[in-house]
Protein backbone atom coordinates (compact mmCIF):
# COMPACT_ATOMS: atom_id res chain seq x y z
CA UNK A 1 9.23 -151.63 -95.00
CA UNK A 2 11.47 -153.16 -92.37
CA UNK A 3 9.84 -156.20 -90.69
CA UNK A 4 10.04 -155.59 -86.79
CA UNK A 5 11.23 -158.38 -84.58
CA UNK A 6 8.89 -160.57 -82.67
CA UNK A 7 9.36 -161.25 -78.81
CA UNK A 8 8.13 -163.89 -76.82
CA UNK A 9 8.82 -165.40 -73.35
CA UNK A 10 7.32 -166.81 -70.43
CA UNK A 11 7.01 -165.28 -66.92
CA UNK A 12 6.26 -166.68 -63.62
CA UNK A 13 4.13 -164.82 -61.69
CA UNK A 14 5.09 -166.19 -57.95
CA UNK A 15 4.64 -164.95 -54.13
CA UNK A 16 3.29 -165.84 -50.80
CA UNK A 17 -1.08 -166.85 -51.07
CA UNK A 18 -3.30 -164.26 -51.58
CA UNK A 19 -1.28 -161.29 -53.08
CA UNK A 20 -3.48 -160.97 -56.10
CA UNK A 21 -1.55 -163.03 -58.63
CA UNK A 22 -4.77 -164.57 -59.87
CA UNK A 23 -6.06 -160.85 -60.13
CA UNK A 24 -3.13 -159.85 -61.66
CA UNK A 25 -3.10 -162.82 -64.77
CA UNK A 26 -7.13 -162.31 -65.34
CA UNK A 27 -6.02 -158.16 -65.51
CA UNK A 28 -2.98 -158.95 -67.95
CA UNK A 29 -5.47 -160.88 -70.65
CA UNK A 30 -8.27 -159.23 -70.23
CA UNK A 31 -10.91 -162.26 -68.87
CA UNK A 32 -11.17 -164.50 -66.17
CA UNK A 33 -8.35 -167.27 -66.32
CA UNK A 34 -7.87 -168.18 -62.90
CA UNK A 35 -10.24 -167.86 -59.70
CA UNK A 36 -10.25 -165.33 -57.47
CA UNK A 37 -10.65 -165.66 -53.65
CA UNK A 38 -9.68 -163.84 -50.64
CA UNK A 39 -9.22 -167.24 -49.01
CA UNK A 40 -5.67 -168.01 -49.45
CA UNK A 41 -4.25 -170.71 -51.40
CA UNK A 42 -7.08 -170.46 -54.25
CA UNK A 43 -4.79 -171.80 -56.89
CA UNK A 44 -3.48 -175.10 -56.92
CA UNK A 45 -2.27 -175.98 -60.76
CA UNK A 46 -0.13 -173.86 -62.46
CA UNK A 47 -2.10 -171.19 -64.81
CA UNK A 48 -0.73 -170.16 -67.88
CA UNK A 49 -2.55 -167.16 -69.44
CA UNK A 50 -1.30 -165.53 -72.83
CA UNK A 51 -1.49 -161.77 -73.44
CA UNK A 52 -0.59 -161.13 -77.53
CA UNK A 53 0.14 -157.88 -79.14
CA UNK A 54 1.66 -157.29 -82.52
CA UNK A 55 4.82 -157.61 -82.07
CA UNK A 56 5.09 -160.13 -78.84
CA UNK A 57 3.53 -162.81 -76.64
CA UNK A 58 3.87 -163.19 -73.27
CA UNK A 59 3.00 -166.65 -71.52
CA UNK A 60 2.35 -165.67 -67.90
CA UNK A 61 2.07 -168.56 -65.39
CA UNK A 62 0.22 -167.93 -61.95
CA UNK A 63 1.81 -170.61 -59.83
CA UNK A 64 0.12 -171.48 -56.27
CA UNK A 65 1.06 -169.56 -53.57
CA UNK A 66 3.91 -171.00 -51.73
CA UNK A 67 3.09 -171.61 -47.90
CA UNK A 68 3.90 -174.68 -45.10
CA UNK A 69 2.41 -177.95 -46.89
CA UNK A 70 -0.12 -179.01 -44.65
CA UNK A 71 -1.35 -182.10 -46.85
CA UNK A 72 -0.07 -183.94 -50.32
CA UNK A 73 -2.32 -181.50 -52.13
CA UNK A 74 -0.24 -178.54 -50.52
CA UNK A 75 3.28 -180.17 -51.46
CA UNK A 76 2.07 -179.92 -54.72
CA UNK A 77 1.25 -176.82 -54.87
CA UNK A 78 4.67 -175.68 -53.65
CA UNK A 79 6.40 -178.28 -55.52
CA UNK A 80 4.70 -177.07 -58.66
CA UNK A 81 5.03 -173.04 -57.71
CA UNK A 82 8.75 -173.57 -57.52
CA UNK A 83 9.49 -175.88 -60.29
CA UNK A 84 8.34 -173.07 -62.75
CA UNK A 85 11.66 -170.81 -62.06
CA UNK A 86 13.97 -172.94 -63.83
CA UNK A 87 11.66 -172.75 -66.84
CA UNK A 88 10.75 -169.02 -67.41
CA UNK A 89 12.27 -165.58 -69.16
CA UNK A 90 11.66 -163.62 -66.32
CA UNK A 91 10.14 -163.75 -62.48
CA UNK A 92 7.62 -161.58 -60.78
CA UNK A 93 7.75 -161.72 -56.73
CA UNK A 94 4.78 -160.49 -56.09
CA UNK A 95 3.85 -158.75 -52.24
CA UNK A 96 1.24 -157.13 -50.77
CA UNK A 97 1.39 -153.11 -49.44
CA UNK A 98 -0.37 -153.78 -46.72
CA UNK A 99 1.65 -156.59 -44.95
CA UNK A 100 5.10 -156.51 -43.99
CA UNK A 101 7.85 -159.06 -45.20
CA UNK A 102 7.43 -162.14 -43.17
CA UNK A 103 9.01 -165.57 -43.49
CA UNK A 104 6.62 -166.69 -45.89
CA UNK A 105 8.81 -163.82 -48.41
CA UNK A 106 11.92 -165.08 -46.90
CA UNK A 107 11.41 -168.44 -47.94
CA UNK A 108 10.77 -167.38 -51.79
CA UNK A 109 13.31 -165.01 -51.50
CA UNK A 110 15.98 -167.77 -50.46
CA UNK A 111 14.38 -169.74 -53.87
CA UNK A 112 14.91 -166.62 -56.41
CA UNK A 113 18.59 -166.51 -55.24
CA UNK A 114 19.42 -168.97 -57.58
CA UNK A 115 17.51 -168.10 -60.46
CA UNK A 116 19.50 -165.86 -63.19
CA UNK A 117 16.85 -164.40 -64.99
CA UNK A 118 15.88 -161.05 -64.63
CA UNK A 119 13.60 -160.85 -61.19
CA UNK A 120 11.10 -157.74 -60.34
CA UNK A 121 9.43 -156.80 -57.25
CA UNK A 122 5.75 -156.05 -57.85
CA UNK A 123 4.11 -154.62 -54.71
CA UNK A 124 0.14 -155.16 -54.87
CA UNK A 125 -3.09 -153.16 -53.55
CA UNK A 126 -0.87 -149.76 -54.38
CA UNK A 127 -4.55 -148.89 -53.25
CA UNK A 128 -5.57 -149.65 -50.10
CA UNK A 129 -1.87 -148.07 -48.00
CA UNK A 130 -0.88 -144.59 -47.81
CA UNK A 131 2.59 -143.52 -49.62
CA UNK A 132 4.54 -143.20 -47.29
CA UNK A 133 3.51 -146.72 -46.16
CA UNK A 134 4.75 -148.14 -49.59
CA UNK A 135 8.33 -146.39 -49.12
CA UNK A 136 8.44 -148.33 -45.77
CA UNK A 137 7.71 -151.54 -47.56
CA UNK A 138 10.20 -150.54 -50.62
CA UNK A 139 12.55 -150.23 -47.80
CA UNK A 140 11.84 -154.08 -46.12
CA UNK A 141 12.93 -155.23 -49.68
CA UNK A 142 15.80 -152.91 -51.17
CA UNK A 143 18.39 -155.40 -50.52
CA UNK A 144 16.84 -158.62 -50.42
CA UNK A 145 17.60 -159.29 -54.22
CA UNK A 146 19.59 -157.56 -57.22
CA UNK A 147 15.77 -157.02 -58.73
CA UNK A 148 15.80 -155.85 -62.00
CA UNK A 149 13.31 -152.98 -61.17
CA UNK A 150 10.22 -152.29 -58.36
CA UNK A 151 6.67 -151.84 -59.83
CA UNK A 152 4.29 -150.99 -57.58
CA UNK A 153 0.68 -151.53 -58.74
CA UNK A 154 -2.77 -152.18 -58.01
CA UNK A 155 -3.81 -156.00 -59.80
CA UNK A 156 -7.63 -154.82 -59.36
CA UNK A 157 -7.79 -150.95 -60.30
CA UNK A 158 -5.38 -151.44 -63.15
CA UNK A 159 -2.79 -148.76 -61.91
CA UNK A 160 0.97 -149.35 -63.31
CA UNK A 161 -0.04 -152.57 -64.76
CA UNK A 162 0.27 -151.30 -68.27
CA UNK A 163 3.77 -149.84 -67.59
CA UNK A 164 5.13 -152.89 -66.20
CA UNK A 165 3.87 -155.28 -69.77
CA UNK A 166 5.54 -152.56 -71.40
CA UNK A 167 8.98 -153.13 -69.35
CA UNK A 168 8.76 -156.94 -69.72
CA UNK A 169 7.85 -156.52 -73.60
CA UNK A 170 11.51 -155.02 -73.62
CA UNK A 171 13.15 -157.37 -72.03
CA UNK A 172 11.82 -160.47 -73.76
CA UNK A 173 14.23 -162.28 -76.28
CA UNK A 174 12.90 -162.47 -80.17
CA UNK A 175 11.01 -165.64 -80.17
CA UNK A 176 8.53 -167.00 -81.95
CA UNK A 177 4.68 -167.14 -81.41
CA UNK A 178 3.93 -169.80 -79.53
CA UNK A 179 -0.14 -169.93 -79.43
CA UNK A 180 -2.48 -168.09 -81.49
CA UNK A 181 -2.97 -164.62 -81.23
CA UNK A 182 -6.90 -164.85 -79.28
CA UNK A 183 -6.28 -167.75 -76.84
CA UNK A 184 -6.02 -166.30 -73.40
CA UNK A 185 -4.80 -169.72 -71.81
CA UNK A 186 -3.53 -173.09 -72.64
CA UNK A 187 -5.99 -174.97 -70.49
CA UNK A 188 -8.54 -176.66 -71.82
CA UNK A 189 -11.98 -175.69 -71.26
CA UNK A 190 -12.70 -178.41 -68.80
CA UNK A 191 -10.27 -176.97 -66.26
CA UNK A 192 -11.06 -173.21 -66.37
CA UNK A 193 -15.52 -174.60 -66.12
CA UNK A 194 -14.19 -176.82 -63.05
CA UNK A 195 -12.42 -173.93 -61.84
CA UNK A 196 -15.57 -171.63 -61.89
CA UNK A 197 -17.54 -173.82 -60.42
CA UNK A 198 -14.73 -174.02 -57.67
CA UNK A 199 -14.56 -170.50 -57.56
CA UNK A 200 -18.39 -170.20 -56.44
CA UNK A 201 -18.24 -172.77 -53.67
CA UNK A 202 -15.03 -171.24 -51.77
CA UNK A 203 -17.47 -167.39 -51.92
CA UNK A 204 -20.36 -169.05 -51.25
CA UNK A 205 -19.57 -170.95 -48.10
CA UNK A 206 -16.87 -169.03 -47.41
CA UNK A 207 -15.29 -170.89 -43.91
CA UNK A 208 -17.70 -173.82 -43.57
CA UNK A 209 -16.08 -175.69 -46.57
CA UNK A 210 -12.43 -174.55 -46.40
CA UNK A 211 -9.81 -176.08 -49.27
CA UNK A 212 -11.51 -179.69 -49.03
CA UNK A 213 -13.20 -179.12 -52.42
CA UNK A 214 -12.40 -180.60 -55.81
CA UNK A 215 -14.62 -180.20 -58.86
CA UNK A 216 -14.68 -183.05 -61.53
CA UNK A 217 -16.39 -182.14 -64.56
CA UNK A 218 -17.92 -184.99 -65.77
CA UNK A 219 -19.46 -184.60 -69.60
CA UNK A 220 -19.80 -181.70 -71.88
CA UNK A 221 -22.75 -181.88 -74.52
CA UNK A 222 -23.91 -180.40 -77.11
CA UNK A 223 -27.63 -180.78 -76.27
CA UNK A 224 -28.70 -178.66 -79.74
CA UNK A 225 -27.96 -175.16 -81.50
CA UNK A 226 -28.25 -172.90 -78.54
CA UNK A 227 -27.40 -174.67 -75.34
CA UNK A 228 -24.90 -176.50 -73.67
CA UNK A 229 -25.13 -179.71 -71.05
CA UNK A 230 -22.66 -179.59 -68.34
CA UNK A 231 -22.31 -182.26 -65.65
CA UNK A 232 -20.38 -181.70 -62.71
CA UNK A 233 -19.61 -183.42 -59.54
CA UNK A 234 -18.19 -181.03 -56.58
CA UNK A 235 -15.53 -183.05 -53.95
CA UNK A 236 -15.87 -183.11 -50.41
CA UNK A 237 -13.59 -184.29 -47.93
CA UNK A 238 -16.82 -184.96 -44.85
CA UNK A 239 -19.94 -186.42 -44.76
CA UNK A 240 -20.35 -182.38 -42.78
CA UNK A 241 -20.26 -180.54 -45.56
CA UNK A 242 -22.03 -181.74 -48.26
CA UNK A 243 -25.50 -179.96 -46.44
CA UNK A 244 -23.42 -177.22 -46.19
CA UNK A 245 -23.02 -177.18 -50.32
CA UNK A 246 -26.21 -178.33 -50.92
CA UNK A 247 -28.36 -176.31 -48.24
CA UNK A 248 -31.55 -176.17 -47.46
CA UNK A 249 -34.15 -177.70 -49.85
CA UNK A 250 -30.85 -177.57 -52.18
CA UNK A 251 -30.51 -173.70 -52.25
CA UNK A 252 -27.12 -173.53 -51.81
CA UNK A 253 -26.41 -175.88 -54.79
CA UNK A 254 -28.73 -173.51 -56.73
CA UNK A 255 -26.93 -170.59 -56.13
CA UNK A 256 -23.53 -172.06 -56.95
CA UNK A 257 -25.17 -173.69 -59.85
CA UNK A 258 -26.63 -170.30 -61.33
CA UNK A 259 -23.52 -167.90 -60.33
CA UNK A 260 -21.21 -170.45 -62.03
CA UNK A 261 -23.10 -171.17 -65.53
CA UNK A 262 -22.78 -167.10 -65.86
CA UNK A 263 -19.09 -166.94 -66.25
CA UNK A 264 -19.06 -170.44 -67.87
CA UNK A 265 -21.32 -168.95 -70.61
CA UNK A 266 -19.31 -165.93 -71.05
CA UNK A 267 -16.20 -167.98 -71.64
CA UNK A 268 -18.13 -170.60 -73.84
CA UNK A 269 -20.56 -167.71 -75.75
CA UNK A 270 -23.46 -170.60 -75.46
CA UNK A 271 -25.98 -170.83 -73.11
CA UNK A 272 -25.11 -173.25 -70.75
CA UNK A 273 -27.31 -176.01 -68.79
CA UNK A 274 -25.26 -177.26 -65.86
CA UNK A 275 -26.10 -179.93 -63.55
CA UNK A 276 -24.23 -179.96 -60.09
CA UNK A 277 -23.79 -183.48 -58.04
CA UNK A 278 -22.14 -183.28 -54.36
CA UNK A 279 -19.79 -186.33 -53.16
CA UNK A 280 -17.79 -186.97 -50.45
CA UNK A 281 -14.50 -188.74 -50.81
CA UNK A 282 -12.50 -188.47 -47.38
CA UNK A 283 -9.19 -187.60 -47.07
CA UNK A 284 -8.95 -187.04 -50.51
CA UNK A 285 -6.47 -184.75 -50.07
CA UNK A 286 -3.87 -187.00 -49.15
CA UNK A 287 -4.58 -189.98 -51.63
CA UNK A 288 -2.32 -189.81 -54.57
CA UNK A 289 -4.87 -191.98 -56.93
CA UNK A 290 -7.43 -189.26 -56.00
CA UNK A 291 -5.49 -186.47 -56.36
CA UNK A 292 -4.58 -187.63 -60.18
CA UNK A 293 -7.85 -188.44 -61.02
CA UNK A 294 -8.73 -184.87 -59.99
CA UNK A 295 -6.11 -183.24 -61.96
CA UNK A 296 -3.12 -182.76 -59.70
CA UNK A 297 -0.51 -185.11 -61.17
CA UNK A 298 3.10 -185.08 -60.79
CA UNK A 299 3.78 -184.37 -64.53
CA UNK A 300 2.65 -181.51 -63.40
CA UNK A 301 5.73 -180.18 -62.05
């Protein structure tokens, strides 16, 4: 029986904040990997999440969505969304239907010009615009780049997704596997809990506590056969804002609490008791010691 060839590669998932790139890795392996928000600028390392079949591997990274660096935390973000091009097998630029190409897509656009590998357009939220809409939008892009072909899709109903794994799969070079065929991500498990618990603050208080949040997790214990002890501090940047997390008679902090340690049991299979602690470190956004000890370092990108 002839042995068939194994491919593997790594693709960057990249575009402006809030297109659904997040949606679009957790949809590609099948669980949540990275946090979903319709604030913008929700991610802010680079996720890699690994989708395995029998015969390939693709190592997707969801980079944070490029944008005007506001603070150090924002340069790296952008710093670390672009410094994944020169690395990867192939490049989705990822838009949205519903908006029209602004200079936010210029910008990235400008950035893919150098890279030689192949490029595709994925247009999001297929869904929400009529069709005639998403020939307009084809139209703002024809030209922009040489892509290598147009998918449209929807991240969050599914539709095309399947079609476009299948065109990468083809395109991959034969490669070895590089992580084993049931882990979904190489993060360790502290990152994707601190990222759920993240996750939960930025829907639960929504614009009251905008990107000024950090969550440090703090120990993970084996308290016996059947549960789980999680500690976890959640960053502020003001004194404001930590009633605002807590609320009153620490019902806010409850809900987070109790909304998080779902999806952190579903990803650990345990029951799970987790302990939340609120602290406010100003301006920690722009202090470089902070910034490493909360997991944004410049080996990063």
């Amino acid at each position: 029986m002839e042995n068939t060839a194994f491919h593997s590669g790594f693709v960057a998932i990249i575009g402006r904040p809030n297109v659904g790139k997040s949606t679009l890795l957790n949809r590609i392996v099948g669980q949540k990997v990275a946090i979903m928000s319709d604030k913008a600028q929700t991610t802010r390392n680079r996720i890699q999440g690994i989708y395995t079949t029998k015969d390939t591997q693709m190592v997707f990274i969801d980079t944070p969505g490029i944008h005007k660096p506001h603070s150090r935390l924002g340069d790296f973000m952008v710093k670390s969304a672009l410094s994944t091009l020169g690395e990867v097998d192939a490049v989705l630029f990822m838009i949205n239907a519903d908006e029209r190409r602004g200079a936010g897509d210029n910008f990235i656009i400008d950035r893919l010009k150098s890279v030689k590998k192949p490029i595709y357009l994925v247009i999001n939220k297929i869904d929400q615009v009529h069709p005639d809409h998403l020939l307009e939008i084809m139209d703002q892009y024809k030209d922009a780049l040489p892509w290598t072909e147009v998918y449209p899709i929807s991240a969050l109903e599914g539709n095309n997704v399947d079609e476009l794994l299948a065109t990468l799969k083809g395109k991959l070079p034969e490669g070895p596997q590089y992580y084993p065929s049931d882990q979904i991500t190489d993060h360790p498990e502290r990152f994707v809990i601190s990222e759920l618990i993240r996750e939960k603050v930025l829907e639960l208080t929504r614009q009251e506590v905008p990107h000024s949040t950090a969550v440090v997790i703090d120990s993970i214990k084996r308290q016996d056969e059947e549960k789980v002890h999680i500690q976890a501090t959640i960053i502020i940047e003001r004194s404001s804002q930590k009633g605002i997390i807590i609320g009153k008679g620490g019902s806010m902090l409850k809900k987070i609490g109790s909304l998080a340690r779902r999806d952190i049991e579903r990803l650990l299979g345990d029951k799970v008791y987790l302990e939340l602690w609120v602290k406010v470190q100003e301006n920690w956004k722009d202090r470089e010691n902070l910034l490493a000890s909360y997991g944004y370092r410049q080996d990063d990108y």
